[in-house]
PDB file of N, CA and C in Angstrom:
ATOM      1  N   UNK A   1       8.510  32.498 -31.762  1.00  0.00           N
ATOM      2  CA  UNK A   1       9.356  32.440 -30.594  1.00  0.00           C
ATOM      3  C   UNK A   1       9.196  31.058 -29.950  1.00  0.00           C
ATOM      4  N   UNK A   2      10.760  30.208 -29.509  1.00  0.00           N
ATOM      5  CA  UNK A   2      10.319  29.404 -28.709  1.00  0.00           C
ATOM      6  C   UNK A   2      10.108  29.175 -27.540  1.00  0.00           C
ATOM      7  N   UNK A   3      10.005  28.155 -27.094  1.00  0.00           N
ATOM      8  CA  UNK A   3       9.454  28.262 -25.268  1.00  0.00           C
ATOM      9  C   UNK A   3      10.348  27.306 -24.900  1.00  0.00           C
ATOM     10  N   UNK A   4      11.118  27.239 -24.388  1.00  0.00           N
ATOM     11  CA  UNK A   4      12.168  26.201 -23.866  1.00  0.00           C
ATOM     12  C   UNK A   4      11.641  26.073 -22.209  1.00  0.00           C
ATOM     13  N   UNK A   5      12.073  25.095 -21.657  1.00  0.00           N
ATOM     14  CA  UNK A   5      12.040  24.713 -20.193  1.00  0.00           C
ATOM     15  C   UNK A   5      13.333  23.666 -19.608  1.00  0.00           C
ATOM     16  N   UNK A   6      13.649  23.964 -18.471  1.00  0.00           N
ATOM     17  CA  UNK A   6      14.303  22.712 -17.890  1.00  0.00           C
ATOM     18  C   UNK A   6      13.441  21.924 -16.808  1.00  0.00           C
ATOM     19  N   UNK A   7      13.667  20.827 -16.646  1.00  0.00           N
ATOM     20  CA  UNK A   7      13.152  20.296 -15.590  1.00  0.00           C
ATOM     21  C   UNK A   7      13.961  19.589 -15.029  1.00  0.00           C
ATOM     22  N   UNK A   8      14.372  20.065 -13.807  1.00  0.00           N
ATOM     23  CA  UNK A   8      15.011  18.735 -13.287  1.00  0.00           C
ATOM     24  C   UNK A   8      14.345  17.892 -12.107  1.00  0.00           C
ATOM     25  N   UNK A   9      14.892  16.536 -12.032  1.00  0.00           N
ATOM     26  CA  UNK A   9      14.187  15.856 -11.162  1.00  0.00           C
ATOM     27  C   UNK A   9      15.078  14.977 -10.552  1.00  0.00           C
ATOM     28  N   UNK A  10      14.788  14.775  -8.991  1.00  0.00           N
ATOM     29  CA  UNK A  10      15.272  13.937  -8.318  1.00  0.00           C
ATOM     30  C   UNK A  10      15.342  12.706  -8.282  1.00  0.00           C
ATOM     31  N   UNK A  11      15.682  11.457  -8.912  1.00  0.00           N
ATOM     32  CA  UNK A  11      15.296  10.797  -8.757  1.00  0.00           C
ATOM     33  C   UNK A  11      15.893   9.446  -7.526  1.00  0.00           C
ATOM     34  N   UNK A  12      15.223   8.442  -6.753  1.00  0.00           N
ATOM     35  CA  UNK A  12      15.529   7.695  -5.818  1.00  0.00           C
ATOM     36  C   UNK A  12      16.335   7.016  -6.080  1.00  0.00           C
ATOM     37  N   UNK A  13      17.410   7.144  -5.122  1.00  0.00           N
ATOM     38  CA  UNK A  13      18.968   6.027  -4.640  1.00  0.00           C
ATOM     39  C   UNK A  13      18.600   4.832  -5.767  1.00  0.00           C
ATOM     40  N   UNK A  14      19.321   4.253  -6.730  1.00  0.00           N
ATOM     41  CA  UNK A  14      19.403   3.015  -7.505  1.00  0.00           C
ATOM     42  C   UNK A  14      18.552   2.763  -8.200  1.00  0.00           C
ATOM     43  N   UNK A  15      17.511   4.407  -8.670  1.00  0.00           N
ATOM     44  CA  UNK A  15      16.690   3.517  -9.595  1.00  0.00           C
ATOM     45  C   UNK A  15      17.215   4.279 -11.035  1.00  0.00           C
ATOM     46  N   UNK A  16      18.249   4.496 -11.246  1.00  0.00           N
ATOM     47  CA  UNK A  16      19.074   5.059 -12.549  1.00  0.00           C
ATOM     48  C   UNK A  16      18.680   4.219 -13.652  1.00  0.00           C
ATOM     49  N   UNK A  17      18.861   3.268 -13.443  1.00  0.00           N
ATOM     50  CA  UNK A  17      18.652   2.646 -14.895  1.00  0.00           C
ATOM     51  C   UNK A  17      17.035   2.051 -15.073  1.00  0.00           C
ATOM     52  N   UNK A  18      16.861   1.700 -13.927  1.00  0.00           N
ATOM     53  CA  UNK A  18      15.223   1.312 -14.429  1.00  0.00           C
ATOM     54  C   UNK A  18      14.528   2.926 -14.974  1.00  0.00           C
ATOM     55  N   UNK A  19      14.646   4.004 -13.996  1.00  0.00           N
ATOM     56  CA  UNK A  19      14.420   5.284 -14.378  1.00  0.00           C
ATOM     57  C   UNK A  19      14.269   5.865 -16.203  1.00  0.00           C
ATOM     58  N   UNK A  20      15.380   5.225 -16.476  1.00  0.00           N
ATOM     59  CA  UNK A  20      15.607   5.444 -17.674  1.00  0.00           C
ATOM     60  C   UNK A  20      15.020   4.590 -18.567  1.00  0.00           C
ATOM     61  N   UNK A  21      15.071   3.549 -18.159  1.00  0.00           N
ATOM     62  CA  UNK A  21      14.085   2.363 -18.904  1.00  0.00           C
ATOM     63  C   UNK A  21      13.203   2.748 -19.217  1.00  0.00           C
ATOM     64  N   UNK A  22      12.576   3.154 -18.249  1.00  0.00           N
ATOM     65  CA  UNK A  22      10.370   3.263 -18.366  1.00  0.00           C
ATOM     66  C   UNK A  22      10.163   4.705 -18.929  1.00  0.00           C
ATOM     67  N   UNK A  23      11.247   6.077 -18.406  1.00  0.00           N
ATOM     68  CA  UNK A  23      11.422   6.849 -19.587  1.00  0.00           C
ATOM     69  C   UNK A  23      11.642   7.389 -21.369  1.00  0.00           C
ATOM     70  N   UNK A  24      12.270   6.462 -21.403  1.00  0.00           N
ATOM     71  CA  UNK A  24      12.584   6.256 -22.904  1.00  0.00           C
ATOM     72  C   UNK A  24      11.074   6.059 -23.647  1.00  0.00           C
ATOM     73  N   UNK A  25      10.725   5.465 -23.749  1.00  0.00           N
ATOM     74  CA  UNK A  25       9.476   5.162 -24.408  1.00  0.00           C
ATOM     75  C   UNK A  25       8.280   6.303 -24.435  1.00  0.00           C
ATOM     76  N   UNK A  26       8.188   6.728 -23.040  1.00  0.00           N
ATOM     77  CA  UNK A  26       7.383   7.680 -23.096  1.00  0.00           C
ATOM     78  C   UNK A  26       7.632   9.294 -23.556  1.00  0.00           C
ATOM     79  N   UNK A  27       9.102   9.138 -23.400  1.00  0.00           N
ATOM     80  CA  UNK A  27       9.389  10.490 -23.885  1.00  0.00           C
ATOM     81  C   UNK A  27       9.360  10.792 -25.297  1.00  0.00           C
ATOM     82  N   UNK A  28       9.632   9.423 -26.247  1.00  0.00           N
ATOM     83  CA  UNK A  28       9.729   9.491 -27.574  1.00  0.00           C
ATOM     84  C   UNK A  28       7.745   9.701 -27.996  1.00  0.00           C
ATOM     85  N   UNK A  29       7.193   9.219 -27.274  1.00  0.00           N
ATOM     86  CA  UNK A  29       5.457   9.180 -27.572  1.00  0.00           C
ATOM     87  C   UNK A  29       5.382  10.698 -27.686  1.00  0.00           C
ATOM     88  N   UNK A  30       5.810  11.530 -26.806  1.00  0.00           N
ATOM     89  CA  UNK A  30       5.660  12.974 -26.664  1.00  0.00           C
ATOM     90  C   UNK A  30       6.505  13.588 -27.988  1.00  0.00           C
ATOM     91  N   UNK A  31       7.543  13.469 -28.167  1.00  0.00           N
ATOM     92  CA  UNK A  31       8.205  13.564 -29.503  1.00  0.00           C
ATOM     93  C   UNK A  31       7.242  13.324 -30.582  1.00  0.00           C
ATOM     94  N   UNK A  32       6.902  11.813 -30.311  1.00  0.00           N
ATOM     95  CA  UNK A  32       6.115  11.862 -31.885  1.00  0.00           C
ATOM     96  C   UNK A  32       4.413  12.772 -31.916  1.00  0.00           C
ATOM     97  N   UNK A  33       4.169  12.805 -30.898  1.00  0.00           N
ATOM     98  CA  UNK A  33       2.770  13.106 -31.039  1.00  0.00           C
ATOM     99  C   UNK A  33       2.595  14.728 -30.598  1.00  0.00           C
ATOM    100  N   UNK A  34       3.432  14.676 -29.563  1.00  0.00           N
ATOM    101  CA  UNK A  34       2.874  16.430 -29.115  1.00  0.00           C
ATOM    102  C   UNK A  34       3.388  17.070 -29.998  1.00  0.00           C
ATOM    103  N   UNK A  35       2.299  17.946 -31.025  1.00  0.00           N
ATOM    104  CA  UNK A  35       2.198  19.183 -31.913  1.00  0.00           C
ATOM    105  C   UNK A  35       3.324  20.058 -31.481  1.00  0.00           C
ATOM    106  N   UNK A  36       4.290  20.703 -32.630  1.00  0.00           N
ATOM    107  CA  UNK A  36       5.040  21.705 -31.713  1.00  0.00           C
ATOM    108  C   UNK A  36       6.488  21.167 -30.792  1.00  0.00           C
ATOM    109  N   UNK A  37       6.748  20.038 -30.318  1.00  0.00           N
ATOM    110  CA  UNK A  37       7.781  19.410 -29.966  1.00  0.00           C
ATOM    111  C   UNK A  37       8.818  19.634 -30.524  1.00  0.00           C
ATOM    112  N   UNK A  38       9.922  20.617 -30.304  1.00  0.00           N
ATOM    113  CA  UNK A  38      11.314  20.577 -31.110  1.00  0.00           C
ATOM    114  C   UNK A  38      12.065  19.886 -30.280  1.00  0.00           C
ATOM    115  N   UNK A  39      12.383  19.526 -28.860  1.00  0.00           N
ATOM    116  CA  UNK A  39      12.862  18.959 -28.279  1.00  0.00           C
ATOM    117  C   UNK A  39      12.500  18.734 -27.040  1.00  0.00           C
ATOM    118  N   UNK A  40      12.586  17.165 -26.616  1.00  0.00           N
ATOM    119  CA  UNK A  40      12.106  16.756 -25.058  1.00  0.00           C
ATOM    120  C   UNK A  40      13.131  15.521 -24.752  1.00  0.00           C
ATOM    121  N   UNK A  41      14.401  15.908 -24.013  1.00  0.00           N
ATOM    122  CA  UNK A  41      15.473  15.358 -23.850  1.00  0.00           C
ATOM    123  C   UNK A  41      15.468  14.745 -22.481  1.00  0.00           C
ATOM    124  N   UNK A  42      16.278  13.803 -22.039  1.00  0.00           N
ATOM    125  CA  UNK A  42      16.566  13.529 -20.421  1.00  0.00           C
ATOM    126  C   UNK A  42      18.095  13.374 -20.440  1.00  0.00           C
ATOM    127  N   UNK A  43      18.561  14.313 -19.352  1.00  0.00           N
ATOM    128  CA  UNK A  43      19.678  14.009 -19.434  1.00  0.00           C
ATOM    129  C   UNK A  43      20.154  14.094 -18.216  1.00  0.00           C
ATOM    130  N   UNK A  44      21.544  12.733 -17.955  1.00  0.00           N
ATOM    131  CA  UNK A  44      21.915  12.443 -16.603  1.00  0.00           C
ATOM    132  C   UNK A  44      22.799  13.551 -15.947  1.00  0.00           C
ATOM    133  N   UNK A  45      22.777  13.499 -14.651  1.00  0.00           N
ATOM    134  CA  UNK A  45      24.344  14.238 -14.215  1.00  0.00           C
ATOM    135  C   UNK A  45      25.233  13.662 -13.829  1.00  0.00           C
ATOM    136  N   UNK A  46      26.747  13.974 -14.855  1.00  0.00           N
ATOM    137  CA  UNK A  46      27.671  12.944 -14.614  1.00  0.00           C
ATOM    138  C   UNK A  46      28.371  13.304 -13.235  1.00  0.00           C
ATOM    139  N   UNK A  47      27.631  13.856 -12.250  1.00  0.00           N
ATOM    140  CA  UNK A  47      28.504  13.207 -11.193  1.00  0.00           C
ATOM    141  C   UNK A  47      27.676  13.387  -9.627  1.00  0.00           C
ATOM    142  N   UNK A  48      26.207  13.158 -10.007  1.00  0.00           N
ATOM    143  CA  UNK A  48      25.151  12.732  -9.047  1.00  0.00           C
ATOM    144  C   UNK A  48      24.551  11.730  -9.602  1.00  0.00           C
ATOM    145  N   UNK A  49      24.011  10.446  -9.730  1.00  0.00           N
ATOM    146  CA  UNK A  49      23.320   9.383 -10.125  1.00  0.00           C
ATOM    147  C   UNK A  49      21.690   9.570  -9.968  1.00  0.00           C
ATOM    148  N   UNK A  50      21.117  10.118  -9.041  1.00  0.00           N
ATOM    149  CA  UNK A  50      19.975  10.684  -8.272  1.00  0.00           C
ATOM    150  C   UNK A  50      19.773  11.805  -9.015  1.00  0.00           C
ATOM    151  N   UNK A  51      20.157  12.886 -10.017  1.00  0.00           N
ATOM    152  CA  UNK A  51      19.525  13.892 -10.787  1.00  0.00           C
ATOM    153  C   UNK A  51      19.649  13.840 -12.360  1.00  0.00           C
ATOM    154  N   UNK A  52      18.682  14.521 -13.051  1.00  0.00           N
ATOM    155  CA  UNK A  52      18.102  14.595 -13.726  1.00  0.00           C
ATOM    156  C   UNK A  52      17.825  15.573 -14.535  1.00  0.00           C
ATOM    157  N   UNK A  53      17.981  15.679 -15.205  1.00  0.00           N
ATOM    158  CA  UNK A  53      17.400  17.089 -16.119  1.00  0.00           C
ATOM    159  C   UNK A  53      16.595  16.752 -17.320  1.00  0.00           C
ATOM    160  N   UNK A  54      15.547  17.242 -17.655  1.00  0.00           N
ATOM    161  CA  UNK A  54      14.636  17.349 -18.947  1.00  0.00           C
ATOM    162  C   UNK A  54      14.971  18.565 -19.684  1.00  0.00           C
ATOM    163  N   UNK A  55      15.286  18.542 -20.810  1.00  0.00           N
ATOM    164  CA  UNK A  55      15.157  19.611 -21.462  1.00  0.00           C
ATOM    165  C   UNK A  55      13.969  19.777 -22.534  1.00  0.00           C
ATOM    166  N   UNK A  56      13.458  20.711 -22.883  1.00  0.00           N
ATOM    167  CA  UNK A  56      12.044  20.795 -23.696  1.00  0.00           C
ATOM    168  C   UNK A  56      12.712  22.245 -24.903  1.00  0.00           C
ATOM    169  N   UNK A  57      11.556  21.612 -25.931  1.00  0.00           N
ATOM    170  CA  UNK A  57      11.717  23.351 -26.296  1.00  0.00           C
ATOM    171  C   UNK A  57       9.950  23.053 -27.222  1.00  0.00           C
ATOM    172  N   UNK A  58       9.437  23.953 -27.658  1.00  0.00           N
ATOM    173  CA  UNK A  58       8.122  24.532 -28.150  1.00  0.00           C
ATOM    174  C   UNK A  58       8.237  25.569 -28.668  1.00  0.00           C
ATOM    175  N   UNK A  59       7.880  25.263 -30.007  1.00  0.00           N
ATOM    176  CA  UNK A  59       7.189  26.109 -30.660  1.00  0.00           C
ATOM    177  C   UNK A  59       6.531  27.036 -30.416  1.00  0.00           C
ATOM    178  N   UNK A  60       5.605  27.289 -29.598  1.00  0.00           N
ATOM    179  CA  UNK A  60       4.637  28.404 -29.101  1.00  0.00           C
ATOM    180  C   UNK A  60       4.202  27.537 -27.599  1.00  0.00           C
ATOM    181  N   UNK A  61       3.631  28.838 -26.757  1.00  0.00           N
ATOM    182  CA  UNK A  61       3.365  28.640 -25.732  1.00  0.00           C
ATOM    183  C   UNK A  61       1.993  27.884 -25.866  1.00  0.00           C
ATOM    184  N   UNK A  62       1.209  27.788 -27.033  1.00  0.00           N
ATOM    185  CA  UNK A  62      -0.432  27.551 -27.262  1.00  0.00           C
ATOM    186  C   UNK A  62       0.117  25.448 -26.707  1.00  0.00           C
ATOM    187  N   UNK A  63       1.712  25.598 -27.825  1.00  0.00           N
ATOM    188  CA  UNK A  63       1.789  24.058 -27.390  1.00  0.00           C
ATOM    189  C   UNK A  63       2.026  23.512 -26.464  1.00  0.00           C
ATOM    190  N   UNK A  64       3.020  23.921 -25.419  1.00  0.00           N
ATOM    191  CA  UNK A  64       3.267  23.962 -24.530  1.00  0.00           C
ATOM    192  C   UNK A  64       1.854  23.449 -23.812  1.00  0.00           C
ATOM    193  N   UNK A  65       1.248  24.591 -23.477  1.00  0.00           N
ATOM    194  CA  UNK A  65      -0.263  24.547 -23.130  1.00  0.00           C
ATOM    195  C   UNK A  65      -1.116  23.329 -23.023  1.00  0.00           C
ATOM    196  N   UNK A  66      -1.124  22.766 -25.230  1.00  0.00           N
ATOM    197  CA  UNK A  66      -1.707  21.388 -24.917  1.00  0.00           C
ATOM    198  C   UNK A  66      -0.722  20.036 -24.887  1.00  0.00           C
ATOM    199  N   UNK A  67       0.235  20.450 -24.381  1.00  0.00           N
ATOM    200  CA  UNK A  67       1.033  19.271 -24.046  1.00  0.00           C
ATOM    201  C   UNK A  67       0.639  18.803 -22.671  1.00  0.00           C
ATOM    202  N   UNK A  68       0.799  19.819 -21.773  1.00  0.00           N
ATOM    203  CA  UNK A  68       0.291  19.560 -20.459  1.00  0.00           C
ATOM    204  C   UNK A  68      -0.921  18.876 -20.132  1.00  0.00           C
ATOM    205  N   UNK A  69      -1.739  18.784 -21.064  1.00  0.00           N
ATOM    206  CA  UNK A  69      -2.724  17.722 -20.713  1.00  0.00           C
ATOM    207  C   UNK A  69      -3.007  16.997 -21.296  1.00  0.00           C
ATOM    208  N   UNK A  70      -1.785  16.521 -22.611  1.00  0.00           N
ATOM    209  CA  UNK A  70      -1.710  15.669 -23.458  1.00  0.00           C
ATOM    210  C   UNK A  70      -1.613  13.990 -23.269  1.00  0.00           C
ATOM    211  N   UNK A  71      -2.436  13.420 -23.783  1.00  0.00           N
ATOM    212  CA  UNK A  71      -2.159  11.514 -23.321  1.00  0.00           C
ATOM    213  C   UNK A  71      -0.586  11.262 -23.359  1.00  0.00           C
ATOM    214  N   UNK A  72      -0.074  11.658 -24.172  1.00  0.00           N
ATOM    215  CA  UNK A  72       1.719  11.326 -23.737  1.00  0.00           C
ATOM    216  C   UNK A  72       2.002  12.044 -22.811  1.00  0.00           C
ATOM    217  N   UNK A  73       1.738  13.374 -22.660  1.00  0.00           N
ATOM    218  CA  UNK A  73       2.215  13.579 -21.034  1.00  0.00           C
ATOM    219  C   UNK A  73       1.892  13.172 -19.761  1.00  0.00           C
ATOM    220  N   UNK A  74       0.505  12.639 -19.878  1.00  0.00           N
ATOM    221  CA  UNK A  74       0.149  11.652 -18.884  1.00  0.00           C
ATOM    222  C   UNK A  74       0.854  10.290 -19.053  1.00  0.00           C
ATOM    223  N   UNK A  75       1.331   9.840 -19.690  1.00  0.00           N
ATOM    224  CA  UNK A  75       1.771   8.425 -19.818  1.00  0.00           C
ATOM    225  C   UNK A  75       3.364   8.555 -19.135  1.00  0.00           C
ATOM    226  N   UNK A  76       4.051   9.873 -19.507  1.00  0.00           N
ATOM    227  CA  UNK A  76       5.047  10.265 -19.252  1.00  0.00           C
ATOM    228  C   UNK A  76       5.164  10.177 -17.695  1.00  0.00           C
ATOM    229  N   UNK A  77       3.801  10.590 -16.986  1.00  0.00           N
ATOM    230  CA  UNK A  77       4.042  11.240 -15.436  1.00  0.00           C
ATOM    231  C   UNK A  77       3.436   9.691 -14.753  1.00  0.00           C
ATOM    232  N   UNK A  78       2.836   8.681 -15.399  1.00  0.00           N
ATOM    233  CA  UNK A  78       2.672   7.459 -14.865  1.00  0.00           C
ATOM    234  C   UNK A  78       4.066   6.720 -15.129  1.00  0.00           C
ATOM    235  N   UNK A  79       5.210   7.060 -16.450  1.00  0.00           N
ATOM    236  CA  UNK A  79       5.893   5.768 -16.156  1.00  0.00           C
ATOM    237  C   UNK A  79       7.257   6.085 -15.512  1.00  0.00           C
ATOM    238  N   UNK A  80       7.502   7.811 -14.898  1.00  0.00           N
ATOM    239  CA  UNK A  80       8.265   8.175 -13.886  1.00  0.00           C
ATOM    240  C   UNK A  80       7.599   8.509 -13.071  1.00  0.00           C
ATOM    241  N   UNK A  81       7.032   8.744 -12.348  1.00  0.00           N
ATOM    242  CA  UNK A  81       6.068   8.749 -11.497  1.00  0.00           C
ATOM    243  C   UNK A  81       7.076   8.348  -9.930  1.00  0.00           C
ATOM    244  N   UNK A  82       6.838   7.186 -10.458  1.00  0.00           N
ATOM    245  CA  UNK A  82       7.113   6.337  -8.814  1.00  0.00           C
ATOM    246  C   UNK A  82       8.674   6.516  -8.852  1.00  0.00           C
ATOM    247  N   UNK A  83       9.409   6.829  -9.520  1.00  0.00           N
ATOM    248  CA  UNK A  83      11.158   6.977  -9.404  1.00  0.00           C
ATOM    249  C   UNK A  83      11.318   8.065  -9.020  1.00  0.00           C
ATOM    250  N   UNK A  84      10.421   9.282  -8.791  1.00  0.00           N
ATOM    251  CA  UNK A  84      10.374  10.832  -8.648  1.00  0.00           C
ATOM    252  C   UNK A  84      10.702  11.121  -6.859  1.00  0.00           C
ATOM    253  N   UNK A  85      12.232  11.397  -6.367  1.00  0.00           N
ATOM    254  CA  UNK A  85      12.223  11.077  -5.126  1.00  0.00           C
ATOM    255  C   UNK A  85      12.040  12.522  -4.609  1.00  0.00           C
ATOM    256  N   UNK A  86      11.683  13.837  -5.130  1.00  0.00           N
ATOM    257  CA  UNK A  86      11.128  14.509  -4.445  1.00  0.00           C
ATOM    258  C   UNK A  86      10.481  15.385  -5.250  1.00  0.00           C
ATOM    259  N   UNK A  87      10.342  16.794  -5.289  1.00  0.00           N
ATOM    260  CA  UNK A  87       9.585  18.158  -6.498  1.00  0.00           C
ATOM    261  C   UNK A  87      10.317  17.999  -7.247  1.00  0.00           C
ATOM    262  N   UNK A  88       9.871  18.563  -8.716  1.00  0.00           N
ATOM    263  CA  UNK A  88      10.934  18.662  -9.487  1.00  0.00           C
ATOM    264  C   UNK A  88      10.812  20.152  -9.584  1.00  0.00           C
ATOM    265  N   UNK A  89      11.953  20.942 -10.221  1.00  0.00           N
ATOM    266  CA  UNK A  89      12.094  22.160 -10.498  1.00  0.00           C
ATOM    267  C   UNK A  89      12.016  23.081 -11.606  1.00  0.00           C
ATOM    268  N   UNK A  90      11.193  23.473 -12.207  1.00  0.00           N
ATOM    269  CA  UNK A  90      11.062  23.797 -13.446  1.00  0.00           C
ATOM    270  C   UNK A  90      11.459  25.041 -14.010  1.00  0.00           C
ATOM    271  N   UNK A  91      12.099  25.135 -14.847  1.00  0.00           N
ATOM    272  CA  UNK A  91      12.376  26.823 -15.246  1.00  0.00           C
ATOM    273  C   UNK A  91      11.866  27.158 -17.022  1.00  0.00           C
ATOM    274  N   UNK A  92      11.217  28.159 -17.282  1.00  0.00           N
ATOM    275  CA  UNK A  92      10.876  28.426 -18.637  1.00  0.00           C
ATOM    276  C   UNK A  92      11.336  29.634 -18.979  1.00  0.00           C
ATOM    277  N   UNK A  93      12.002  29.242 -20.153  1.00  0.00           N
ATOM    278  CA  UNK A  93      12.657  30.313 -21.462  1.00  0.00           C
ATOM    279  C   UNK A  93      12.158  30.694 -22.187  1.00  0.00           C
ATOM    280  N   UNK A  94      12.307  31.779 -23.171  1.00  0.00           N
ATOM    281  CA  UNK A  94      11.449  32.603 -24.247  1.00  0.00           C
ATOM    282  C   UNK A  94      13.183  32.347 -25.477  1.00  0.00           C
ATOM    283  N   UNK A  95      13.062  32.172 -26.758  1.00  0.00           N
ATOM    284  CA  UNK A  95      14.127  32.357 -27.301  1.00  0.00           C
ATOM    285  C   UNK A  95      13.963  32.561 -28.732  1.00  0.00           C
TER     286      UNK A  95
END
């Protein structure tokens, strides 16, 4: 069974493209390295500039699990970090 999630996130007035800049890189590290990764997407909303959505999916919840305290997911939450203009919202699927 997989484990899907959304995340969306707010991110601050004009930082769209740098946002995406310092994202890219880290999201593909998580791709290549986190065990279990079928998909870890970012995707814009075409008609707010300021939101965000992540999409995920996992293999098993065990991965899920060690993703969360995985060196790419830390690298992930340092290189959006500072563009993050408020909570983000998370929702998890079973499929």
């Amino acid at each position: 069974m997989s484990i899907r999630l959304t995340v969306q996130l707010p991110i601050k007035e004009g930082e769209a493209e740098a946002f995406e800049a310092a994202a890219g890189p880290a999201l593909a590290k998580v791709k290549a390295e986190d065990k279990g990764c079928e998909m870890y997407d970012l995707f814009r909303s075409v008609d707010d500039p300021t939101r965000y959505v992540m999409v995920e999916s996992w293999a098993s919840e065990e991965d899920l699990e060690a993703h969360k305290t995985s060196a790419a997911m830390g690298e992930v939450g340092k290189a959006i970090g500072g563009f993050i203009a408020g909570a983000p919202v998370m929702h998890q699927y079973e499929a």
